[in-house]
Each structure stands twice: as C-alpha cells, then as structure tokens.
N, C-alpha and C. Protein backbone atom coordinates (compact mmCIF):
# COMPACT_ATOMS: atom_id res chain seq x y z
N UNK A 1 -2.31 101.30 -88.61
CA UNK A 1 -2.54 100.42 -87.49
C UNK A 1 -3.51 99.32 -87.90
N UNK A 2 -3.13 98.30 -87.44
CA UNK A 2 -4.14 97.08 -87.56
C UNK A 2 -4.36 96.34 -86.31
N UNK A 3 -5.86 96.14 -86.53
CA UNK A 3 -6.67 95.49 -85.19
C UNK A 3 -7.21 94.31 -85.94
N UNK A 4 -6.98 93.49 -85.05
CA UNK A 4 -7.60 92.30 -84.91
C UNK A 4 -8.50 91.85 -84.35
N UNK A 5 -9.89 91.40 -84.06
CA UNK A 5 -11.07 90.55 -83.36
C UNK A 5 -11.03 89.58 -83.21
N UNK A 6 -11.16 88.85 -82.13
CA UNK A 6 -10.89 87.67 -82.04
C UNK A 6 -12.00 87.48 -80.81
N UNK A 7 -13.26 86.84 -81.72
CA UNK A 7 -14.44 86.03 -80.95
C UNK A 7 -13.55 85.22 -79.82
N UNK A 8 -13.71 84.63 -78.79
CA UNK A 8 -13.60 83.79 -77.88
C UNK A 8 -14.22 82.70 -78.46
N UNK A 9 -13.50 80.94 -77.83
CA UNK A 9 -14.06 79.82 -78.31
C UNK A 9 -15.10 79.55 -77.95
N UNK A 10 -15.82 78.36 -77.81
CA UNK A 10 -17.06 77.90 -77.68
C UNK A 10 -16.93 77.97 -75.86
N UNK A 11 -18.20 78.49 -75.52
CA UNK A 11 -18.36 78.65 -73.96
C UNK A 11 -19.17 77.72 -73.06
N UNK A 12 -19.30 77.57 -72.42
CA UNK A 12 -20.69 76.66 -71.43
C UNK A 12 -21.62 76.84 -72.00
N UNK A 13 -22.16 78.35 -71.55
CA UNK A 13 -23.66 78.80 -72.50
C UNK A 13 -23.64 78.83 -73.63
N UNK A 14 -22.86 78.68 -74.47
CA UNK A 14 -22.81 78.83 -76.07
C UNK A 14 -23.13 77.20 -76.20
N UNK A 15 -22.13 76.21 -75.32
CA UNK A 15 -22.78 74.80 -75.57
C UNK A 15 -24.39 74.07 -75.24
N UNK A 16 -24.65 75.00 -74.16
CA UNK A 16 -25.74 74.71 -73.20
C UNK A 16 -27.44 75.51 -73.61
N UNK A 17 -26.83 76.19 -75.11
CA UNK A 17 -28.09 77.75 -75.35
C UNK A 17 -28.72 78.57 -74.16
N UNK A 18 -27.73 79.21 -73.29
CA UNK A 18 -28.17 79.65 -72.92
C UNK A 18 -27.63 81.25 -72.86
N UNK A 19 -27.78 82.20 -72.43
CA UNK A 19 -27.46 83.57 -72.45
C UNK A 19 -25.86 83.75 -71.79
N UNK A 20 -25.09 84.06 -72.20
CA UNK A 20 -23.71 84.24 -71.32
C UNK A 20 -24.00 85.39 -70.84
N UNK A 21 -24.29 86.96 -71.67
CA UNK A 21 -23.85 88.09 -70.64
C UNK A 21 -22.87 88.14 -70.31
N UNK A 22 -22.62 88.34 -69.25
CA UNK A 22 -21.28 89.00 -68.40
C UNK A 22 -20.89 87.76 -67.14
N UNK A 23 -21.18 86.71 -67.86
CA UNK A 23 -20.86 85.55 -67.33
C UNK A 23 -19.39 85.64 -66.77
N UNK A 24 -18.65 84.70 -65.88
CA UNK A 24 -17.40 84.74 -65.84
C UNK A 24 -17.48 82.73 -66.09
N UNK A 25 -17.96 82.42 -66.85
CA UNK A 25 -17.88 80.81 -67.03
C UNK A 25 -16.66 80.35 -68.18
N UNK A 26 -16.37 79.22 -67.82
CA UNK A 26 -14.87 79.10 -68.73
C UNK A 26 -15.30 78.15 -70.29
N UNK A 27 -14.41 78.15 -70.72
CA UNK A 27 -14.46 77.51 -72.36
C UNK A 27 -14.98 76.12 -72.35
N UNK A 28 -15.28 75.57 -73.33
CA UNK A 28 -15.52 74.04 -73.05
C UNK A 28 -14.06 73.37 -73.86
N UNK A 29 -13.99 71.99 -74.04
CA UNK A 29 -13.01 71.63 -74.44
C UNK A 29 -12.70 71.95 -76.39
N UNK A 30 -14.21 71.92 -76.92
CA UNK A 30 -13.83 72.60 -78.23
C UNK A 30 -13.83 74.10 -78.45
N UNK A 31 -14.02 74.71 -77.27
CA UNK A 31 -13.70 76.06 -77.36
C UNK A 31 -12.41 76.69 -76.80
N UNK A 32 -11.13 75.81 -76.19
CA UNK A 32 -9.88 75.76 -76.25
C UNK A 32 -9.65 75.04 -77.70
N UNK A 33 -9.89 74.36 -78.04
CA UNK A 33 -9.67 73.80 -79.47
C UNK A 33 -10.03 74.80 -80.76
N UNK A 34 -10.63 75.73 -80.53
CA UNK A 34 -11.40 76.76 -81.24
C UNK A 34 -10.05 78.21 -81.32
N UNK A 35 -9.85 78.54 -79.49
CA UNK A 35 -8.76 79.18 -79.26
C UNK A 35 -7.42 79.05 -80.26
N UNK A 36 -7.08 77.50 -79.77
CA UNK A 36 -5.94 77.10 -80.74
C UNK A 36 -5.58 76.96 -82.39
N UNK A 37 -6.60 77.15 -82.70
CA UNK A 37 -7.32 77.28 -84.10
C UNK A 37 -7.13 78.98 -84.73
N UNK A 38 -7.76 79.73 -83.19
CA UNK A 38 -7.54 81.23 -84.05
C UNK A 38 -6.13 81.82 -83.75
N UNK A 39 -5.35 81.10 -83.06
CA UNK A 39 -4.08 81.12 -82.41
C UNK A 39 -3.07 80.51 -84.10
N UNK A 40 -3.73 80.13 -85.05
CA UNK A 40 -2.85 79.70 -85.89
C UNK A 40 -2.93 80.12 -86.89
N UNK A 41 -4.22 80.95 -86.92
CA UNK A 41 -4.64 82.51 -88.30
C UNK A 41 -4.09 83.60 -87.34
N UNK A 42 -3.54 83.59 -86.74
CA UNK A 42 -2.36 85.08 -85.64
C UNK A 42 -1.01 84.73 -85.96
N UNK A 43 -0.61 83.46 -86.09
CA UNK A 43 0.80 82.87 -86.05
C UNK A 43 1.51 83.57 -87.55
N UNK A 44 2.98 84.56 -86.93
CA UNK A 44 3.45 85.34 -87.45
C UNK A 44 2.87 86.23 -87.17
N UNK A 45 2.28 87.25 -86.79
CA UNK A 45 1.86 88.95 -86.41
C UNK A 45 2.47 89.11 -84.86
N UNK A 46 3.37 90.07 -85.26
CA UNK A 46 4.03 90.49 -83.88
C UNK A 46 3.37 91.19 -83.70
N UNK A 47 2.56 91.51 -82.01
CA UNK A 47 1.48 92.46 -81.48
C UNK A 47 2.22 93.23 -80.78
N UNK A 48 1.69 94.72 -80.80
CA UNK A 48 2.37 95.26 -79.62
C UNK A 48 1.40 95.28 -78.95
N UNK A 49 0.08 95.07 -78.82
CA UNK A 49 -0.49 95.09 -77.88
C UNK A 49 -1.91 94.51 -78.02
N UNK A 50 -1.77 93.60 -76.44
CA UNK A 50 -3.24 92.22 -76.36
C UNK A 50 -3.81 92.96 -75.46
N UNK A 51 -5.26 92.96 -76.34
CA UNK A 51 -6.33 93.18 -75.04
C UNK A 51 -7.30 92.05 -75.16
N UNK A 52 -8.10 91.79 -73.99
CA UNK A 52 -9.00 91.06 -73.99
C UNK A 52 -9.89 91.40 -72.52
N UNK A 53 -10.97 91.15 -73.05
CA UNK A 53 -12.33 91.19 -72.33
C UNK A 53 -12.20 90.84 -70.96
N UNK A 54 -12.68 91.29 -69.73
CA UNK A 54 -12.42 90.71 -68.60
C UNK A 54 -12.90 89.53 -68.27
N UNK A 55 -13.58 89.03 -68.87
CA UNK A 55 -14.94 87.69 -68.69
C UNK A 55 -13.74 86.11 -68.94
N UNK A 56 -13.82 85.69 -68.51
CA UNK A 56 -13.25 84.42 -68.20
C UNK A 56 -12.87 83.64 -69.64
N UNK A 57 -13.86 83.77 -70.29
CA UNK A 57 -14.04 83.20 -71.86
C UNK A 57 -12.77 83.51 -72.72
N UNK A 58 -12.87 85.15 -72.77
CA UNK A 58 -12.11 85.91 -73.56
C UNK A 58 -10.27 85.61 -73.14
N UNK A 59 -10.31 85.71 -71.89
CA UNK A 59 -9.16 85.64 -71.14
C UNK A 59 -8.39 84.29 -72.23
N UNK A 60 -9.39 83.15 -71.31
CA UNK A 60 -8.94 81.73 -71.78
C UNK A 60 -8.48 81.79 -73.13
N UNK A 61 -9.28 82.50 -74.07
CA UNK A 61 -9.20 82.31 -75.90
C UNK A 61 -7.74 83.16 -76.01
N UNK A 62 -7.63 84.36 -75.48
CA UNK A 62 -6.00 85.01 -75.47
C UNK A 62 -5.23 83.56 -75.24
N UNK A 63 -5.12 83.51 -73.84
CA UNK A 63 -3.53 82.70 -73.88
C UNK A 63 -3.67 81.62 -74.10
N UNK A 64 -4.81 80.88 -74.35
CA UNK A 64 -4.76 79.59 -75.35
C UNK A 64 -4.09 79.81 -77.07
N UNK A 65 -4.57 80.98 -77.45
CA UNK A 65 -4.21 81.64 -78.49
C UNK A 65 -2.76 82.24 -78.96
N UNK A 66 -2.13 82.58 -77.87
CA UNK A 66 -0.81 83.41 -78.07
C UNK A 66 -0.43 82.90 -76.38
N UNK A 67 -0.23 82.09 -76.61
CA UNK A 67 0.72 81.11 -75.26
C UNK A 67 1.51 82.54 -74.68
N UNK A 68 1.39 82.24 -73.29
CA UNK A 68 2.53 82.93 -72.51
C UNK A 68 1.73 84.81 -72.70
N UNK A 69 0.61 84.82 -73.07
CA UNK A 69 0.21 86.30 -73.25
C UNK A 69 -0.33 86.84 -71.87
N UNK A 70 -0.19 87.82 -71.51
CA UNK A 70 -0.89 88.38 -70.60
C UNK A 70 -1.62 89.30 -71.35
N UNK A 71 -2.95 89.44 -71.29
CA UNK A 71 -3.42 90.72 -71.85
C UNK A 71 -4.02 91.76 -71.17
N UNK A 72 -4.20 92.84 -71.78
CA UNK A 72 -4.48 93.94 -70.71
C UNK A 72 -6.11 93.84 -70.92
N UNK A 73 -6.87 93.25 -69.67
CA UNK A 73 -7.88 92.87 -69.80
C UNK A 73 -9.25 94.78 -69.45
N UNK A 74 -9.96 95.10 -70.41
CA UNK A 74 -10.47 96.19 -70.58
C UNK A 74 -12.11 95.48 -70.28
N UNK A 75 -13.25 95.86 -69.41
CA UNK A 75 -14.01 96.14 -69.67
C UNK A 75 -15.15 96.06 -70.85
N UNK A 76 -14.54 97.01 -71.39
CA UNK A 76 -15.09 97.89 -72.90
C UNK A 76 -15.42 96.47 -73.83
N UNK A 77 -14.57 95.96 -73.68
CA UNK A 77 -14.60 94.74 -74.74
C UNK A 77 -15.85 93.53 -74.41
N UNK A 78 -16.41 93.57 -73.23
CA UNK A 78 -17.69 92.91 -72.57
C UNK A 78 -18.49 92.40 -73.68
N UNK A 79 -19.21 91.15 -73.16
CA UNK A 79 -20.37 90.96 -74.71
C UNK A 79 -21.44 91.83 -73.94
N UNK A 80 -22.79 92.07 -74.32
CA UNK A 80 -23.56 92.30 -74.66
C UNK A 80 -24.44 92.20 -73.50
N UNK A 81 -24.47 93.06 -72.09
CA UNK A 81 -25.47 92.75 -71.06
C UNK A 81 -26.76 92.47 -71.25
N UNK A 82 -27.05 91.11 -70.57
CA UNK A 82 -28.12 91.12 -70.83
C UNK A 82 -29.48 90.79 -69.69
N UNK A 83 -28.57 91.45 -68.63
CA UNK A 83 -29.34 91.17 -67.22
C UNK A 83 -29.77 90.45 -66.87
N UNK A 84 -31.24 90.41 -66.58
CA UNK A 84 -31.54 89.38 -65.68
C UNK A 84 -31.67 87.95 -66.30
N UNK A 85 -31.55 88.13 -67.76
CA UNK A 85 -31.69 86.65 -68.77
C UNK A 85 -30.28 86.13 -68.58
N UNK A 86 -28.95 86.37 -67.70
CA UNK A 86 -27.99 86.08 -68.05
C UNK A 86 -27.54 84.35 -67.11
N UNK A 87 -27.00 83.72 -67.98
CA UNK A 87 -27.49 82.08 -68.04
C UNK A 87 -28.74 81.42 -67.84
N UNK A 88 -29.65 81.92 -68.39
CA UNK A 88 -30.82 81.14 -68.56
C UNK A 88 -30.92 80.69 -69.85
N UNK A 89 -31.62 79.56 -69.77
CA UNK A 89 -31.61 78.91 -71.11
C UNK A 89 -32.63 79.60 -71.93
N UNK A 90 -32.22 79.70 -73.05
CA UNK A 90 -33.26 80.68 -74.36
C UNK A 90 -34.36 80.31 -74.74
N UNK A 91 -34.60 78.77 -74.66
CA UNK A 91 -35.70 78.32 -74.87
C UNK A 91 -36.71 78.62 -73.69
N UNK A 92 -36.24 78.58 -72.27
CA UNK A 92 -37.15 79.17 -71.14
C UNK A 92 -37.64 80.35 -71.36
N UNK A 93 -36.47 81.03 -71.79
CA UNK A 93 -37.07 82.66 -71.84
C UNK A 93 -38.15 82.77 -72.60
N UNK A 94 -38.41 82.09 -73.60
CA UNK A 94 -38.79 82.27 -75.25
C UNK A 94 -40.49 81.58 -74.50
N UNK A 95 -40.50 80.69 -73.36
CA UNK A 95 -41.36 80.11 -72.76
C UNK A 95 -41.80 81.06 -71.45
N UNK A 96 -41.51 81.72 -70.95
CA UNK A 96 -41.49 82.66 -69.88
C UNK A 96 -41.94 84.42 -70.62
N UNK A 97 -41.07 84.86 -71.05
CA UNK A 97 -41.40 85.84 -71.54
C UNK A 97 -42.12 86.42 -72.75
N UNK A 98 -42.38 84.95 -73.65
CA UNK A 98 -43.33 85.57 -74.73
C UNK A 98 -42.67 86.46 -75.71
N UNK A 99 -43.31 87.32 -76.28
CA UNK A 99 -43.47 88.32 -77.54
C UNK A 99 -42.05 89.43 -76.64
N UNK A 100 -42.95 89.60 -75.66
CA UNK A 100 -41.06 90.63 -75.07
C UNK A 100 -40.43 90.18 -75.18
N UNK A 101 -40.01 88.80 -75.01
CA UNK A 101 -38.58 87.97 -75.27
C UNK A 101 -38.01 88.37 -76.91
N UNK A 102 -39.45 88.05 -77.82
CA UNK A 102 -39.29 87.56 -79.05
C UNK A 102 -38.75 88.95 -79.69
N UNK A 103 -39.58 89.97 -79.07
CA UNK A 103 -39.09 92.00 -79.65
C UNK A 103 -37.53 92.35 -78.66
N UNK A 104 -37.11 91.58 -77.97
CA UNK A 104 -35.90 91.68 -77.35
C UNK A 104 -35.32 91.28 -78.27
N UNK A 105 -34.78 90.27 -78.35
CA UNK A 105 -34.19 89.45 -79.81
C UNK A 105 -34.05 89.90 -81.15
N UNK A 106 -35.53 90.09 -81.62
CA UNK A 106 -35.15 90.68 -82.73
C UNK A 106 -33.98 92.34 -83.06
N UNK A 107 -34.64 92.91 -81.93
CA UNK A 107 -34.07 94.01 -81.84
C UNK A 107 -32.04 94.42 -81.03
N UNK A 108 -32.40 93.15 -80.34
CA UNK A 108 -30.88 93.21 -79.85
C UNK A 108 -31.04 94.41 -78.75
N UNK A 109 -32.39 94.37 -78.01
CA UNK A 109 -32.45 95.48 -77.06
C UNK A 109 -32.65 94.65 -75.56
N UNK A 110 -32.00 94.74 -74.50
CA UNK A 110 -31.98 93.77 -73.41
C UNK A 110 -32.57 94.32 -72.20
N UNK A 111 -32.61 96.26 -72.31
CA UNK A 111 -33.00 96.80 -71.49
C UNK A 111 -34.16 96.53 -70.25
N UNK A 112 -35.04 96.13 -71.24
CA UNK A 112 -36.37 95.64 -70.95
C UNK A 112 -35.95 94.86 -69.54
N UNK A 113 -34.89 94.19 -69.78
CA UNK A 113 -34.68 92.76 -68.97
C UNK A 113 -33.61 93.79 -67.95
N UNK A 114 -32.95 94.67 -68.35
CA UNK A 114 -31.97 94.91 -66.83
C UNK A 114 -30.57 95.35 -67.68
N UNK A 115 -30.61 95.10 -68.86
CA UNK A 115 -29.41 95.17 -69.96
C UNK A 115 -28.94 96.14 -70.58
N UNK A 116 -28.02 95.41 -72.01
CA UNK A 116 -28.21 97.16 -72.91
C UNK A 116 -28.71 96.67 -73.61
N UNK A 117 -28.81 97.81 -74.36
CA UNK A 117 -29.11 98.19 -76.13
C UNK A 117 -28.24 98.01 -77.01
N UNK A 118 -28.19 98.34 -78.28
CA UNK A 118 -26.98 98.34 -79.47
C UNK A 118 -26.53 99.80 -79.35
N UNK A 119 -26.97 100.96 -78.62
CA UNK A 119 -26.42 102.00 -78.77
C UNK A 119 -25.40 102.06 -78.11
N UNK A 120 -25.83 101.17 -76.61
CA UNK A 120 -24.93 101.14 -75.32
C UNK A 120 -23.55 100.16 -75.98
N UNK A 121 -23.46 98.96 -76.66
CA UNK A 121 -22.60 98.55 -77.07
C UNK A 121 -21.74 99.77 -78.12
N UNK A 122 -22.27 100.19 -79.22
CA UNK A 122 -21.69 100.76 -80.03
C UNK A 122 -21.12 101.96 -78.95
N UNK A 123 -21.67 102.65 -78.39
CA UNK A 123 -20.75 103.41 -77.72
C UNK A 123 -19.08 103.45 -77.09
N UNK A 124 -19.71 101.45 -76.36
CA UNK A 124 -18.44 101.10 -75.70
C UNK A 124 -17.33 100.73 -77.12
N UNK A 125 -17.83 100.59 -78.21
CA UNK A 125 -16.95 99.79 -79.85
C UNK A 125 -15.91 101.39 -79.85
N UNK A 126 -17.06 102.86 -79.80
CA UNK A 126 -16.65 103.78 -80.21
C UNK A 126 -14.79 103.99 -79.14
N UNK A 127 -15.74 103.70 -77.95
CA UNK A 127 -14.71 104.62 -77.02
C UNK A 127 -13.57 103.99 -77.17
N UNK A 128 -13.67 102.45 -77.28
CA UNK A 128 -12.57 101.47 -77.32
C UNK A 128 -11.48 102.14 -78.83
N UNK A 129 -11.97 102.07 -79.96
CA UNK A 129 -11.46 102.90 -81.46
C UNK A 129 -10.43 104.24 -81.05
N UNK A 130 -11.19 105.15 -79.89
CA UNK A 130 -10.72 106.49 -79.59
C UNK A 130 -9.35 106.13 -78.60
N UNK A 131 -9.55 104.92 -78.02
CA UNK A 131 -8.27 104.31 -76.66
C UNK A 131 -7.35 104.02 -78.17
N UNK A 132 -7.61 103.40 -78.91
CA UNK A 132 -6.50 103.07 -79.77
C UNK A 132 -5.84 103.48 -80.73
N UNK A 133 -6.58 104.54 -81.14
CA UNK A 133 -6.18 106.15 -81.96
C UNK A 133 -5.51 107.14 -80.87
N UNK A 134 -5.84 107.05 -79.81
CA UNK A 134 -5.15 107.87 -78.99
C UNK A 134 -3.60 107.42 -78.40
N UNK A 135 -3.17 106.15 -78.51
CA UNK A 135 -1.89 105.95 -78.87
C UNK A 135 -1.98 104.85 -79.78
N UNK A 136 -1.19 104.74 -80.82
CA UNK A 136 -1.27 104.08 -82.18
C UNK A 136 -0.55 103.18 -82.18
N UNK A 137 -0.32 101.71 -82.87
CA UNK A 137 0.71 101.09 -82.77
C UNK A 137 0.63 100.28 -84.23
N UNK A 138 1.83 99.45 -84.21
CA UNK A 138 1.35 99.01 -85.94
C UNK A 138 0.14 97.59 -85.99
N UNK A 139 0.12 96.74 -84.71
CA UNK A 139 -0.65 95.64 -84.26
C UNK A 139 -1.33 95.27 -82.75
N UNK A 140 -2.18 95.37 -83.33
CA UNK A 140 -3.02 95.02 -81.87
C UNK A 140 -4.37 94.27 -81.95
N UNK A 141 -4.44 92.95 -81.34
CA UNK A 141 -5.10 91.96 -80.75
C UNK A 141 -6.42 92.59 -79.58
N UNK A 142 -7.29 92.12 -79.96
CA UNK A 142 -8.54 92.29 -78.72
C UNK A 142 -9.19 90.67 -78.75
N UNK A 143 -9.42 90.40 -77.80
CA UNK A 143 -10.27 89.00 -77.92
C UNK A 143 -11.88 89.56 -77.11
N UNK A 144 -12.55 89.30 -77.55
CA UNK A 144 -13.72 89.91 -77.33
C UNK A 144 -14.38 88.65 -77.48
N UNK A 145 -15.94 89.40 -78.11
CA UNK A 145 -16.91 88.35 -77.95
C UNK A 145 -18.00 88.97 -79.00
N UNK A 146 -19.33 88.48 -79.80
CA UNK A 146 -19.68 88.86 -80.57
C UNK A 146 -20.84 89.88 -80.72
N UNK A 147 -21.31 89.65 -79.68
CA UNK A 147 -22.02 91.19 -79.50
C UNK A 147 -20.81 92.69 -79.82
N UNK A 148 -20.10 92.72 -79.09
CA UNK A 148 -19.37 93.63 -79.04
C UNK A 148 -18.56 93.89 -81.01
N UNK A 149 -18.57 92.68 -81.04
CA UNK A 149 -17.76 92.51 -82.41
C UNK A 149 -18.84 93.24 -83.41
N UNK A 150 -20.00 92.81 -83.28
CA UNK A 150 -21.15 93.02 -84.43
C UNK A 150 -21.28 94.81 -83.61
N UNK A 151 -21.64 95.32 -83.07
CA UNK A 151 -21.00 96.76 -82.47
C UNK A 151 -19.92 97.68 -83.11
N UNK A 152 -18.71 97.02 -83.12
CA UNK A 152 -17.57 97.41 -83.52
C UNK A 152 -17.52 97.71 -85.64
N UNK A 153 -18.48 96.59 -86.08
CA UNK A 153 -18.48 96.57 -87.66
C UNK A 153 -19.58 97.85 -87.88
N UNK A 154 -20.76 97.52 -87.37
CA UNK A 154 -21.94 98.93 -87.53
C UNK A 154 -21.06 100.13 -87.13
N UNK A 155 -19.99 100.47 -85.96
CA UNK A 155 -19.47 101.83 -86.23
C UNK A 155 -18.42 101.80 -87.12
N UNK A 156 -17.82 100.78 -87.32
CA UNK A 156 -16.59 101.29 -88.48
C UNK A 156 -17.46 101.19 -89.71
N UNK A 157 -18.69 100.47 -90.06
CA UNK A 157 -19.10 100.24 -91.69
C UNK A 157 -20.27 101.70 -91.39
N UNK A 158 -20.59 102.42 -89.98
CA UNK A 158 -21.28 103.23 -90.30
C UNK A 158 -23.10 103.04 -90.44
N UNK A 159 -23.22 102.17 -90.27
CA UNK A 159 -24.30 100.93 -90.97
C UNK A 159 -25.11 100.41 -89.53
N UNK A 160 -26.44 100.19 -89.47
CA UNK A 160 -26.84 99.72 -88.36
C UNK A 160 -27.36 98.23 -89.21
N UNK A 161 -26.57 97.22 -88.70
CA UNK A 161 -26.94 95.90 -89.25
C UNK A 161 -28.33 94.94 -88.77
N UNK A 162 -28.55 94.15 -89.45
CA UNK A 162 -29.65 93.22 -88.45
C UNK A 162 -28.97 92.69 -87.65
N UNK A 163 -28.73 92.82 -86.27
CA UNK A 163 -27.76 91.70 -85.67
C UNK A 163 -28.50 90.66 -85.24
N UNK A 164 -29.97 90.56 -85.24
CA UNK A 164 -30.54 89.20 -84.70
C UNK A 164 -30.01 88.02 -86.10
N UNK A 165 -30.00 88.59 -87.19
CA UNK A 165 -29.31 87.84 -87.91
C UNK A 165 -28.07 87.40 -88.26
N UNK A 166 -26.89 88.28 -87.70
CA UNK A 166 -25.62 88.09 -88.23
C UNK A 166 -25.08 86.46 -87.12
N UNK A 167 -24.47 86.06 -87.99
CA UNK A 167 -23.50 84.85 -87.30
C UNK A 167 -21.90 85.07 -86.85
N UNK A 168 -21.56 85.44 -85.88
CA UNK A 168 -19.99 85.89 -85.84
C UNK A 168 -19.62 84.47 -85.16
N UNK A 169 -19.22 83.35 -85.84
CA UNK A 169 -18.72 82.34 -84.96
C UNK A 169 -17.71 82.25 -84.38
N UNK A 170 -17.38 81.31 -83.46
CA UNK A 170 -16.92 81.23 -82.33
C UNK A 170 -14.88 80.96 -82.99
N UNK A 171 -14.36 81.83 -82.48
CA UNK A 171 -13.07 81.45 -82.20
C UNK A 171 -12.46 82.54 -84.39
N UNK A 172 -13.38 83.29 -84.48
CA UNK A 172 -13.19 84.25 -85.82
C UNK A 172 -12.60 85.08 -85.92
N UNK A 173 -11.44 85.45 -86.63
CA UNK A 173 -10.74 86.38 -86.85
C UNK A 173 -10.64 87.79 -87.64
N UNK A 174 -10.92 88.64 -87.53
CA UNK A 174 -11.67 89.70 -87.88
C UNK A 174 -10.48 91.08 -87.89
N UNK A 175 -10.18 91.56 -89.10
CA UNK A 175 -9.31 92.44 -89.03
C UNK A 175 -9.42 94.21 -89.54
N UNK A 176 -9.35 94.58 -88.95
CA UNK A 176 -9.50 96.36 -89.44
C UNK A 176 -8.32 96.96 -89.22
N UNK A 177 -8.36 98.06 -89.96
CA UNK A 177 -7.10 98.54 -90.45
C UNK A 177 -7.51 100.64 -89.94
N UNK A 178 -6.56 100.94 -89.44
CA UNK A 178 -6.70 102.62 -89.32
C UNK A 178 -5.66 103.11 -90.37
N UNK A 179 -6.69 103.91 -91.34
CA UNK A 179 -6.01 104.98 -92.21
C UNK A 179 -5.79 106.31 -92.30
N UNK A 180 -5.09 107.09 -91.70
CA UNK A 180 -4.97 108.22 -91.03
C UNK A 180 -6.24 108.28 -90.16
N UNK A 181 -7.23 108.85 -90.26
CA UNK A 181 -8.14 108.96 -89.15
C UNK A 181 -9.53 108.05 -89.50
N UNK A 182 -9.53 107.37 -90.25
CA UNK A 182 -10.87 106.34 -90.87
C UNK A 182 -10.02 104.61 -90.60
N UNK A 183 -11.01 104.23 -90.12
CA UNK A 183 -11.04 102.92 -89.51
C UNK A 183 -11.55 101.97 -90.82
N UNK A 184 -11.22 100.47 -91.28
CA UNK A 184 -12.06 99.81 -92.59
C UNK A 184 -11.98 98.66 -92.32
N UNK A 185 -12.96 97.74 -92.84
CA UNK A 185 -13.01 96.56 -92.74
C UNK A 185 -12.13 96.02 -93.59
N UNK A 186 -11.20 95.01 -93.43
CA UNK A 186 -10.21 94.23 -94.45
C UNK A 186 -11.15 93.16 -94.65
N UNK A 187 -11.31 92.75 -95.51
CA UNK A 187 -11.85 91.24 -95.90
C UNK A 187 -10.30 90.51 -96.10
C-alpha cells in the first residue's frame, strides 16, 4: 500500500503569520496555485481512496488537486490545535506571552494555551495508520496539513524530531509505503 501526504496550499494565516489551528479559513490565490502544482506530482496515480482534513484549507488543496474529487473528509488528519492562539498573529503572541510563548514553540506543546501536544498529534498519525491497515488498498491520498504530517514521519521513522525546526512546505508531496505490517518513508 502506498500513502501519499499532501500539505495543503498557502492559507490566510500562513500568508498573514498567524496561527491557523483548526481554522476553517480558505486558500489564498497562490495556495490554489500551490494545490495545482501538487495536483501535477499525483498526475497518473489511480487512488482508491482520498482523504482529507475537515478544515477548509485541506478540502480546497484535494479538489483543486484531483478535480472532480470528493474526499472522505476525517478529523484525524487536523493540523495541530492550538487553542486559544488560533489566528492570532505570532508576532503578538511572542509580544503577549513572553518565554511561555517562546517554551511553547520550541517544544511544539500548545497545551499551556488550550491545545495539544506532539503526543496528542502522534496519537491521532497512529490511529489514522491503524484506519488504513485495517482495510488496505494499493493507493491512497490524505491532504492534511503539517503539523499532522511532521506527527505522521516521528511515528513511521520511530524518531521524535525537532519539529520547531522542520520545514514541511506548503502544497508537498510526501509518500510512504506499507510493507506487510511496517510502514517507510520513500524518498
């Protein structure tokens, strides 16, 4: 079986720096342009099955991506709650909250604020892996978002990464492969 990741394009808050969360805000015009872009590293892979994130973003990046898709929109695939910081601009926070802002961040822990953690994501990476081992297919599409994505690599690589450092940009295609019961990163 092979899975695919597929970041969502550039968003409001992604243009604006500010926190998306569990935003339901839509793409900007280079983040349909971004869509159409990862829509042409997919072109040729017959899917049997599209999922994507319920959040407005993710939606848009599917059927901008694979025209005419409906996908079965899951939850699980959510970025990264981040409560009460969610659309505020980062530089306020960083001006408002100080050193908690700054040990939030580094750590990728949101709780503090109303959010999750990286455990709470990796959990949702896990359960999502177990939905798709539990019926198998030869291709399948998720459009997500990059919290969740950087989630999904620490449980398949096993590995707890720096994620205040990783860059998963916008509109990236990301592929893993299931081998009898072990999940791998394809480069």
């Amino acid at each position: 079986m092979n899975l695919y990741l597929v970041r969502h394009g550039q968003s409001v808050p992604n243009l604006e720096n500010r926190h998306s969360g569990w935003t339901q805000l839509p793409l900007t015009a280079q983040g349909l342009a971004d869509a159409r872009r990862a829509g042409q590293q997919l072109r040729g892979i017959s899917f049997d099955r599209i999922y994507s994130s319920d959040l407005r973003r993710a939606i848009q990046t599917a059927q901008t991506a694979l025209p005419g898709c409906e996908p079965t929109q899951l939850p699980l695939l959510r970025e990264r709650n981040v409560g009460v910081l969610t659309e505020r601009y980062i530089p306020d926070c960083y001006a408002e909250y100080g050193d908690k802002y700054v040990q939030c961040r580094a750590t990728m822990d949101f709780t503090p604020f109303g959010g999750e953690n990286a455990e709470h994501l990796r959990a949702r990476a896990a359960e999502f892996l177990h939905l798709l081992e539990s019926d198998p297919c030869e291709n399948a599409v998720a459009f997500t978002h990059a919290g969740f994505i950087s989630a999904l690599l620490e449980t398949v690589l096993d590995v707890r990464l720096d994620l205040a450092r990783i860059r998963i940009p916008n509109a990236c295609v990301i592929r893993f492969a299931l081998s009898e019961t072990r999940w791998q990163y394809i480069l």
